[in-house]
Protein backbone atom coordinates (compact mmCIF):
# COMPACT_ATOMS: atom_id res chain seq x y z
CA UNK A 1 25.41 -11.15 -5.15
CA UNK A 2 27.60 -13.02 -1.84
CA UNK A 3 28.73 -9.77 -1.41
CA UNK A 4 24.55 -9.35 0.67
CA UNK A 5 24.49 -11.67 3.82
CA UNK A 6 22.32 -10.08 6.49
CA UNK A 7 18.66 -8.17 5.70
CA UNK A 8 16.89 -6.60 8.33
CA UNK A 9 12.97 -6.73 6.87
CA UNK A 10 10.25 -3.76 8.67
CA UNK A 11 7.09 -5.03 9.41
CA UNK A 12 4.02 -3.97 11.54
CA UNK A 13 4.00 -0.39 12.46
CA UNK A 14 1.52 1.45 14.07
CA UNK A 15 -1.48 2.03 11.15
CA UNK A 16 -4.59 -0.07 10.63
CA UNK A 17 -2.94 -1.60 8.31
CA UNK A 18 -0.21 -3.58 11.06
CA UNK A 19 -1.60 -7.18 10.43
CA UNK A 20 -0.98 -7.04 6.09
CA UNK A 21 2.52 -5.66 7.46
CA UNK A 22 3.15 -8.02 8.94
CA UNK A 23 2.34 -10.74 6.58
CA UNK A 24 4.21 -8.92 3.85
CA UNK A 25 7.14 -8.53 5.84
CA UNK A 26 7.02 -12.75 6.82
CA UNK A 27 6.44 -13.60 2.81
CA UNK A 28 9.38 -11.46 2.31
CA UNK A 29 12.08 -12.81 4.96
CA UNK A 30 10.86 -16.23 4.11
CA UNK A 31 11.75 -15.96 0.52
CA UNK A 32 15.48 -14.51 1.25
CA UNK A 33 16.16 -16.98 3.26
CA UNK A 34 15.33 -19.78 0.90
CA UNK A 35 18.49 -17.86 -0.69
CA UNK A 36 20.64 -18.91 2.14
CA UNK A 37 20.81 -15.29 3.67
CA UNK A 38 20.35 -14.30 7.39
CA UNK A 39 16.82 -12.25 7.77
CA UNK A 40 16.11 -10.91 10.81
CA UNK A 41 12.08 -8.86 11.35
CA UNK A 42 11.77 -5.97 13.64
CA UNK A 43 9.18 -3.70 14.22
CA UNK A 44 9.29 -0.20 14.35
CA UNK A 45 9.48 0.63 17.70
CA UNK A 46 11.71 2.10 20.69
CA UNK A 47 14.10 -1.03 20.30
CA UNK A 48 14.86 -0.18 16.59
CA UNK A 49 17.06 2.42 16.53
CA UNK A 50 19.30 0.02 19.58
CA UNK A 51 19.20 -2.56 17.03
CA UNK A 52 19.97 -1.23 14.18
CA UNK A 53 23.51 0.37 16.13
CA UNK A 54 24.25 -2.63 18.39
CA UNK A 55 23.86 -5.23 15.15
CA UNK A 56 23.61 -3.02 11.84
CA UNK A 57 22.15 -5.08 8.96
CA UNK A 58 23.92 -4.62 5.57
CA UNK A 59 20.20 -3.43 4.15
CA UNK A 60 16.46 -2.86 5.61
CA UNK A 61 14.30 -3.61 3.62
CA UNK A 62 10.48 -1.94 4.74
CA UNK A 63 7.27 -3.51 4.47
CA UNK A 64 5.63 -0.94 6.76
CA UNK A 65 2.02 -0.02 5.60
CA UNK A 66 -0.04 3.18 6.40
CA UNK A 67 1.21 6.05 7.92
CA UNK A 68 4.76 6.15 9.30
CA UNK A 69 6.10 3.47 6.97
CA UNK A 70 5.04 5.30 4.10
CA UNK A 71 4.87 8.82 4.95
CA UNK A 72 8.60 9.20 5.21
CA UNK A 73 8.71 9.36 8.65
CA UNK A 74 10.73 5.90 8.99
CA UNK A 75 12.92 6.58 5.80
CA UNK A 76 14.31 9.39 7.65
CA UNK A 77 15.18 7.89 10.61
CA UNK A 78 16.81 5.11 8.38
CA UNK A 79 18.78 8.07 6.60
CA UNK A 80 19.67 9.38 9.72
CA UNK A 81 21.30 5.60 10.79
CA UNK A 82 22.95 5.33 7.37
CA UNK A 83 22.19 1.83 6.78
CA UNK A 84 20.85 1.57 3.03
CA UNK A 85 17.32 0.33 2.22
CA UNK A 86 15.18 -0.71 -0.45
CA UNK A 87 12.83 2.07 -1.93
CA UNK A 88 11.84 5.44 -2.33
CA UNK A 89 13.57 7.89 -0.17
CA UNK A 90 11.81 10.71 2.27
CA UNK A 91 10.49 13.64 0.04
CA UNK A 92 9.10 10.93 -2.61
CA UNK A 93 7.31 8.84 0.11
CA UNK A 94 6.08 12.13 1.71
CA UNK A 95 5.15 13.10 -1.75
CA UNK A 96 3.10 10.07 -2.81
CA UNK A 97 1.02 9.32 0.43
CA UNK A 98 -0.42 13.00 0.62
CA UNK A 99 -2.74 11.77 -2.34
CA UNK A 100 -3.71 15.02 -3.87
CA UNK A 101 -0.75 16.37 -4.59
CA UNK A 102 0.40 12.96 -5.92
CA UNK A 103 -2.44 12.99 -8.37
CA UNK A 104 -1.51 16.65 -9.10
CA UNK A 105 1.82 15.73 -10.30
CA UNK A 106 0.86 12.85 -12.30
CA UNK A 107 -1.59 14.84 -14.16
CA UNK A 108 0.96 17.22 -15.04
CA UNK A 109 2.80 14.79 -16.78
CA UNK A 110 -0.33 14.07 -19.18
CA UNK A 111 -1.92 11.37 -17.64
CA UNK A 112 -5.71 11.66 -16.69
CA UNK A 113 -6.88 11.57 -13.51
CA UNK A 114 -10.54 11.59 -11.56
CA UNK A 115 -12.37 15.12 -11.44
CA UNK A 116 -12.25 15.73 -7.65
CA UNK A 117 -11.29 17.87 -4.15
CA UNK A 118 -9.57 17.52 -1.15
CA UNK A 119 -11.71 19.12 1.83
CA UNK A 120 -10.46 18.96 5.48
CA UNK A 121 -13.21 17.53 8.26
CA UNK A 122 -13.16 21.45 9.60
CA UNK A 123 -14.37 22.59 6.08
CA UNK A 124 -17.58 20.70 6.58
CA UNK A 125 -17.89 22.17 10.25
CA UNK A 126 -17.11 25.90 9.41
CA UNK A 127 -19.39 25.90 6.39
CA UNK A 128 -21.63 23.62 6.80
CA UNK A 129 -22.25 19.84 5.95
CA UNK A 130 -24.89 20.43 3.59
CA UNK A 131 -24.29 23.42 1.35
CA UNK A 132 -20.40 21.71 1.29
CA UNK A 133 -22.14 18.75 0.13
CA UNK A 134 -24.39 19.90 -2.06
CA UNK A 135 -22.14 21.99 -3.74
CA UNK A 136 -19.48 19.04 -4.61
CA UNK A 137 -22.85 17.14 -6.26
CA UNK A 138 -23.83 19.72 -8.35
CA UNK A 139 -19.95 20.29 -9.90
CA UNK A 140 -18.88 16.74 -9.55
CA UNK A 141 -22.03 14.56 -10.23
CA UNK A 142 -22.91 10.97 -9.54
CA UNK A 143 -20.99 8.23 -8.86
CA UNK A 144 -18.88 9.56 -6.27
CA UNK A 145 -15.90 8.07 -4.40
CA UNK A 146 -14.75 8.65 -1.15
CA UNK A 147 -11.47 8.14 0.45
CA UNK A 148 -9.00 9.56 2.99
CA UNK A 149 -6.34 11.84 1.40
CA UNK A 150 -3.72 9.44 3.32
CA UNK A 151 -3.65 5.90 4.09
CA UNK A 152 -4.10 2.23 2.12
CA UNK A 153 -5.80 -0.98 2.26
CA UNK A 154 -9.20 0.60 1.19
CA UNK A 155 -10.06 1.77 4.54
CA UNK A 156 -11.94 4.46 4.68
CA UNK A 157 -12.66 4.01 1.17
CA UNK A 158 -16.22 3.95 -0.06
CA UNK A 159 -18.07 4.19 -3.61
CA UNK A 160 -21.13 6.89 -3.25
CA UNK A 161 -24.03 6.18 -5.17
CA UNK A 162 -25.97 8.92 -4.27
CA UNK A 163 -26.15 12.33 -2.38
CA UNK A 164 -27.48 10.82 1.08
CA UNK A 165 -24.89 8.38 1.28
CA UNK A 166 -22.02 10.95 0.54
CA UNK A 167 -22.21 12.58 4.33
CA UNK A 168 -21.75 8.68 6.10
CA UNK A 169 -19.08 7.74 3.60
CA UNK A 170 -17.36 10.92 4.87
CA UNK A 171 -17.61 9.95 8.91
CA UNK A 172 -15.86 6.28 7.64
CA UNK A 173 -13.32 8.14 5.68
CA UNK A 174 -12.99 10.83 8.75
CA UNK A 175 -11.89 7.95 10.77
CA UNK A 176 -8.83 7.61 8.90
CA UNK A 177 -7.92 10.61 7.80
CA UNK A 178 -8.13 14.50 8.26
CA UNK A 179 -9.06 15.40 4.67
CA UNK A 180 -11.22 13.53 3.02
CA UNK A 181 -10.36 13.25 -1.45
CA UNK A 182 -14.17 12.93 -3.12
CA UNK A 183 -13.77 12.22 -7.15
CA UNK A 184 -15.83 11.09 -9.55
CA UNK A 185 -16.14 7.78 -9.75
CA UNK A 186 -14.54 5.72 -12.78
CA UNK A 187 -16.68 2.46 -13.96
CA UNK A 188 -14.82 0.51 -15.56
CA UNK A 189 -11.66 -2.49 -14.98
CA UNK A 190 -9.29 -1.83 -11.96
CA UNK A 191 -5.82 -2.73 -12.62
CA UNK A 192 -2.62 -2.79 -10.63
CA UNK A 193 1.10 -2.35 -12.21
CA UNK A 194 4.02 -2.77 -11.06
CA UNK A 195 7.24 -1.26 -11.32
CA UNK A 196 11.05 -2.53 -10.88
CA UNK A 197 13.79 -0.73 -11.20
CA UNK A 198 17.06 -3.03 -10.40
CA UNK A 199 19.60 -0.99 -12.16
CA UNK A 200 18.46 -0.52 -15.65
CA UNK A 201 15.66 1.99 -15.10
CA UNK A 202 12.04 1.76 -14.26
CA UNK A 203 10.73 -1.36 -15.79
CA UNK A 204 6.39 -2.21 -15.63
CA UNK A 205 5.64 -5.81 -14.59
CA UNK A 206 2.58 -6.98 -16.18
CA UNK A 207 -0.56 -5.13 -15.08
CA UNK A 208 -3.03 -7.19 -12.97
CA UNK A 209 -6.91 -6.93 -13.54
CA UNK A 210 -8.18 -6.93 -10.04
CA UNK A 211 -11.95 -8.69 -10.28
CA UNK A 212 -13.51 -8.61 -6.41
CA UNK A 213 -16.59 -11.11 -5.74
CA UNK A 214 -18.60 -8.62 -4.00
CA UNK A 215 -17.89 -5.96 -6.70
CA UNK A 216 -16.28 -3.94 -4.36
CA UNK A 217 -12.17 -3.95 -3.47
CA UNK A 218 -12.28 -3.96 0.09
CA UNK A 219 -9.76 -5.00 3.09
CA UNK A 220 -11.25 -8.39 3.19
CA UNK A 221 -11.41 -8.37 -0.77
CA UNK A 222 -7.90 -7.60 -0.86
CA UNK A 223 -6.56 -10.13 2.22
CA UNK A 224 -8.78 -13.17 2.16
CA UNK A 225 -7.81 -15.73 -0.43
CA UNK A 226 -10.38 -16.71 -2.69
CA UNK A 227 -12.30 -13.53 -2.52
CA UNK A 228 -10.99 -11.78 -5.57
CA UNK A 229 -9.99 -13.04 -8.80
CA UNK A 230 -6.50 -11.52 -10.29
CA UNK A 231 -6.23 -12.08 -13.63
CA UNK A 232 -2.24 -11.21 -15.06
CA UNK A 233 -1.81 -10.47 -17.85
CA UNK A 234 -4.87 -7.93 -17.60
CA UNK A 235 -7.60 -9.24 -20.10
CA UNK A 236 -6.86 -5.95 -22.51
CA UNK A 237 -5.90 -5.11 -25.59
CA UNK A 238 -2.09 -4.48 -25.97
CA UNK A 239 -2.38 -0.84 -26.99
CA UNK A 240 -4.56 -0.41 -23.68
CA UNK A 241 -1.41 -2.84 -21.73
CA UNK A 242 1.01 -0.47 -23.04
CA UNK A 243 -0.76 2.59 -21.86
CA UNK A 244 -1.23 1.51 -18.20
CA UNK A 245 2.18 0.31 -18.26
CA UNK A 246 3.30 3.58 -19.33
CA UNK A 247 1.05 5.36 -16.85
CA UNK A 248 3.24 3.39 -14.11
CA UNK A 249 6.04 4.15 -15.13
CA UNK A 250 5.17 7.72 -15.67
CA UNK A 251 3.86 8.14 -12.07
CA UNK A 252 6.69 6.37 -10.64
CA UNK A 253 9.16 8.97 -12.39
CA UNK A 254 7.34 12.18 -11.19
CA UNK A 255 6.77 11.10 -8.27
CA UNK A 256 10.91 10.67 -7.54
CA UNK A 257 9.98 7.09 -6.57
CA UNK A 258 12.96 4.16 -6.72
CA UNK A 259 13.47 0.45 -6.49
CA UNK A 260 9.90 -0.67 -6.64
CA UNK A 261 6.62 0.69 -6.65
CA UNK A 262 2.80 -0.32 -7.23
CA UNK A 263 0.36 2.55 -9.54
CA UNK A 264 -3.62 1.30 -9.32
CA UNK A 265 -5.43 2.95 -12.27
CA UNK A 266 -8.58 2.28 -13.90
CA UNK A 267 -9.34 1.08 -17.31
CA UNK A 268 -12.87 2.88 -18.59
CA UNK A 269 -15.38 1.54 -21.48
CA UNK A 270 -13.03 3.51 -23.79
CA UNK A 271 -9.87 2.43 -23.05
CA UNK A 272 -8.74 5.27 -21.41
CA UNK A 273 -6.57 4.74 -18.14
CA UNK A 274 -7.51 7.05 -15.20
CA UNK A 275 -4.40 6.71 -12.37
CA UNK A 276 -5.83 6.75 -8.69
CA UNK A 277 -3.03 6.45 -6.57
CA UNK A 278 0.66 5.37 -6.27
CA UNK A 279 2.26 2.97 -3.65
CA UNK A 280 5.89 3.35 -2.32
CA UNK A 281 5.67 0.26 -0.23
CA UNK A 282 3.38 -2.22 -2.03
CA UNK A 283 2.32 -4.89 0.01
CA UNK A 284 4.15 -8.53 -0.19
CA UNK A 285 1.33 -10.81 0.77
CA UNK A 286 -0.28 -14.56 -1.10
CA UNK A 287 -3.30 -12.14 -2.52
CA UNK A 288 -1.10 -9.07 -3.14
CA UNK A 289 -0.90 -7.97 -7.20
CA UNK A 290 2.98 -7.58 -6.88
CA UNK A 291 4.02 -11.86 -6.11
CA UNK A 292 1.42 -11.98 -8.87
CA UNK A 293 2.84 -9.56 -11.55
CA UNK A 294 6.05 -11.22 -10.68
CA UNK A 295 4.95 -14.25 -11.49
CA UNK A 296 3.55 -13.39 -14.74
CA UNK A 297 6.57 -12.03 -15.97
CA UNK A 298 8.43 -15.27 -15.47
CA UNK A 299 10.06 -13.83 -12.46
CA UNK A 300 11.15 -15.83 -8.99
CA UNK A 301 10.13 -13.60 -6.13
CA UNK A 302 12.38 -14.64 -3.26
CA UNK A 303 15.32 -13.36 -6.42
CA UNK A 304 13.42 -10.36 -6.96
CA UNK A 305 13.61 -9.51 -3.50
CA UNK A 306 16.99 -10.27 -3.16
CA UNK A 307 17.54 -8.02 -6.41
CA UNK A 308 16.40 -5.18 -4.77
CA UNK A 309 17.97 -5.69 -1.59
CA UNK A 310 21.53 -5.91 -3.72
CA UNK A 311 20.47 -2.58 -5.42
CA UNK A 312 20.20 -0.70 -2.09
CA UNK A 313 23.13 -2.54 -1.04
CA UNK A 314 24.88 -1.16 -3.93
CA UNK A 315 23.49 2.69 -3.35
CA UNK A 316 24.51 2.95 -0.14
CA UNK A 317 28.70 1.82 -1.36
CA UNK A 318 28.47 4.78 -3.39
């Protein structure tokens, strides 16, 4: 691989979620240069497009979080420059972050997902809070959960116990989002996988059971060490590893997706695997599941990232 010198990583961004950027995007230069290449970190911001002409980078590679980084928006302006990057391209990311239709289009390729709707905030206002309310309760049932139909990092996200909570979990949610996704809500082990693709197809990493102290998966669950335990290999059967590595990988296909990619899915009583959501930029951090799921498949993470810098490298040659 001499034939990759100079990576430009994206961090920060403008979402909520600018600070886990950020630390993705340092845990990412850091380990490419312990490879001996030249990483410079920008930002997204009115100086990028001046840098990028005035000192092109072979590859940018994007950590960017939230909207923008993974709505398409900044793959765009990247196809627009030329300059090759690692991951999935516009449509997919565009695709993937508008939730429901993500889910849609995993479900269509057989695998199950959480009963649920998408309702905008002027729904609620046209119609009426209550009767909208009501009406999801009675067809839905209890436990709920609530989240915005864009957006990571849990915010906005909140498990609904019962019908008088479901109206303030929708003002947090409203916060982050326009249109609010309310599903039933899965008990059972939530699991992150995974998935590479460095030439040879879409590979699944081993799945990582995600066990929060609090019981709940939360932004400080997810960024403050010691606050969650990860155990990888997932503690399941291997019929039930198979099937949520498959579920990955499925979801990763239909969704166009390339390079790398992170599916979170649920695990229920039964063994069945629900899939809640894909990733197209999954975060890079000390408590993120993909370092771990690296890890546990024997795998150096400075070389993976270098891998998939090489493979967008390679794409844009062609």
């Amino acid at each position: 691989m001499s034939d990759l010198d100079r990576v430009l990583v994206l961090a920060g961004g403008m979402s909520p979620e600018h600070e886990v950027s950020l630390r993705s995007g340092r845990r990412v230069a850091e380990a490419l240069r312990g490879l001996d290449l030249e990483v410079q970190v920008a930002d997204a911001d009115g100086e990028l497009l001046r840098r990028l002409q005035d000192d092109p980078p072979q590859v940018v590679f994007p950590v960017l979080h939230g909207s923008s980084g993974e709505d398409g928006a900044i793959r765009e302006i990247l196809d627009l420059t030329g300059i090759p990057y690692v991951g999935a391209g516009p449509q997919a990311c565009r695709v993937t972050f508008a939730k429901p239709i993500a889910s849609g289009l995993v479900a269509d390729q057989g695998v199950r997902v959480p009963r649920g709707v998408a309702l905008p905030k002027s729904a609620f206002h046209d119609l009426g809070a209550p009767a909208v309310l009501q009406r999801v309760v009675d067809q839905l049932g209890l436990p709920l959960f609530v989240k915005p139909a864009a957006g990571g990092s849990a915010f906005g996200a909140t498990a609904v116990g019962s019908a008088d909570a479901l109206s303030s979990a929708l003002v947090g949610c409203f916060a982050y989002s326009d249109t609010a996704i309310i599903e039933q809500r899965i008990d059972g082990a939530e699991v992150a996988v995974a998935v590479l693709d460095v030439g040879d197809g879409p590979v699944a990493l081993p799945p990582v059971e995600i066990v929060p102290d609090g019981g709940v998966y939360d932004y400080e669950a997810r960024y403050t060490a010691g606050r969650t335990e990860f155990f990888s290999p997932a503690r399941l059967s291997d019929p039930v590893v198979a099937a949520v590595q498959q579920a990955a990988v499925t979801a990763h296909t239909a969704l166009g997706l390339r390079d790398v990619s992170r599916t979170d899915v649920i695990v229920d009583a039964d063994g069945q695997v629900w899939f809640l959501e894909a990733n197209v930029a999954p975060g890079m951090t000390e408590t993120s599941t993909l370092p771990i799921a690296v890890s546990a498949a024997g795998r150096d993470f400075a070389e993976v990232c270098r891998e998939l810098a090489h493979r967008a490298l390679l794409r844009g040659s062609r």
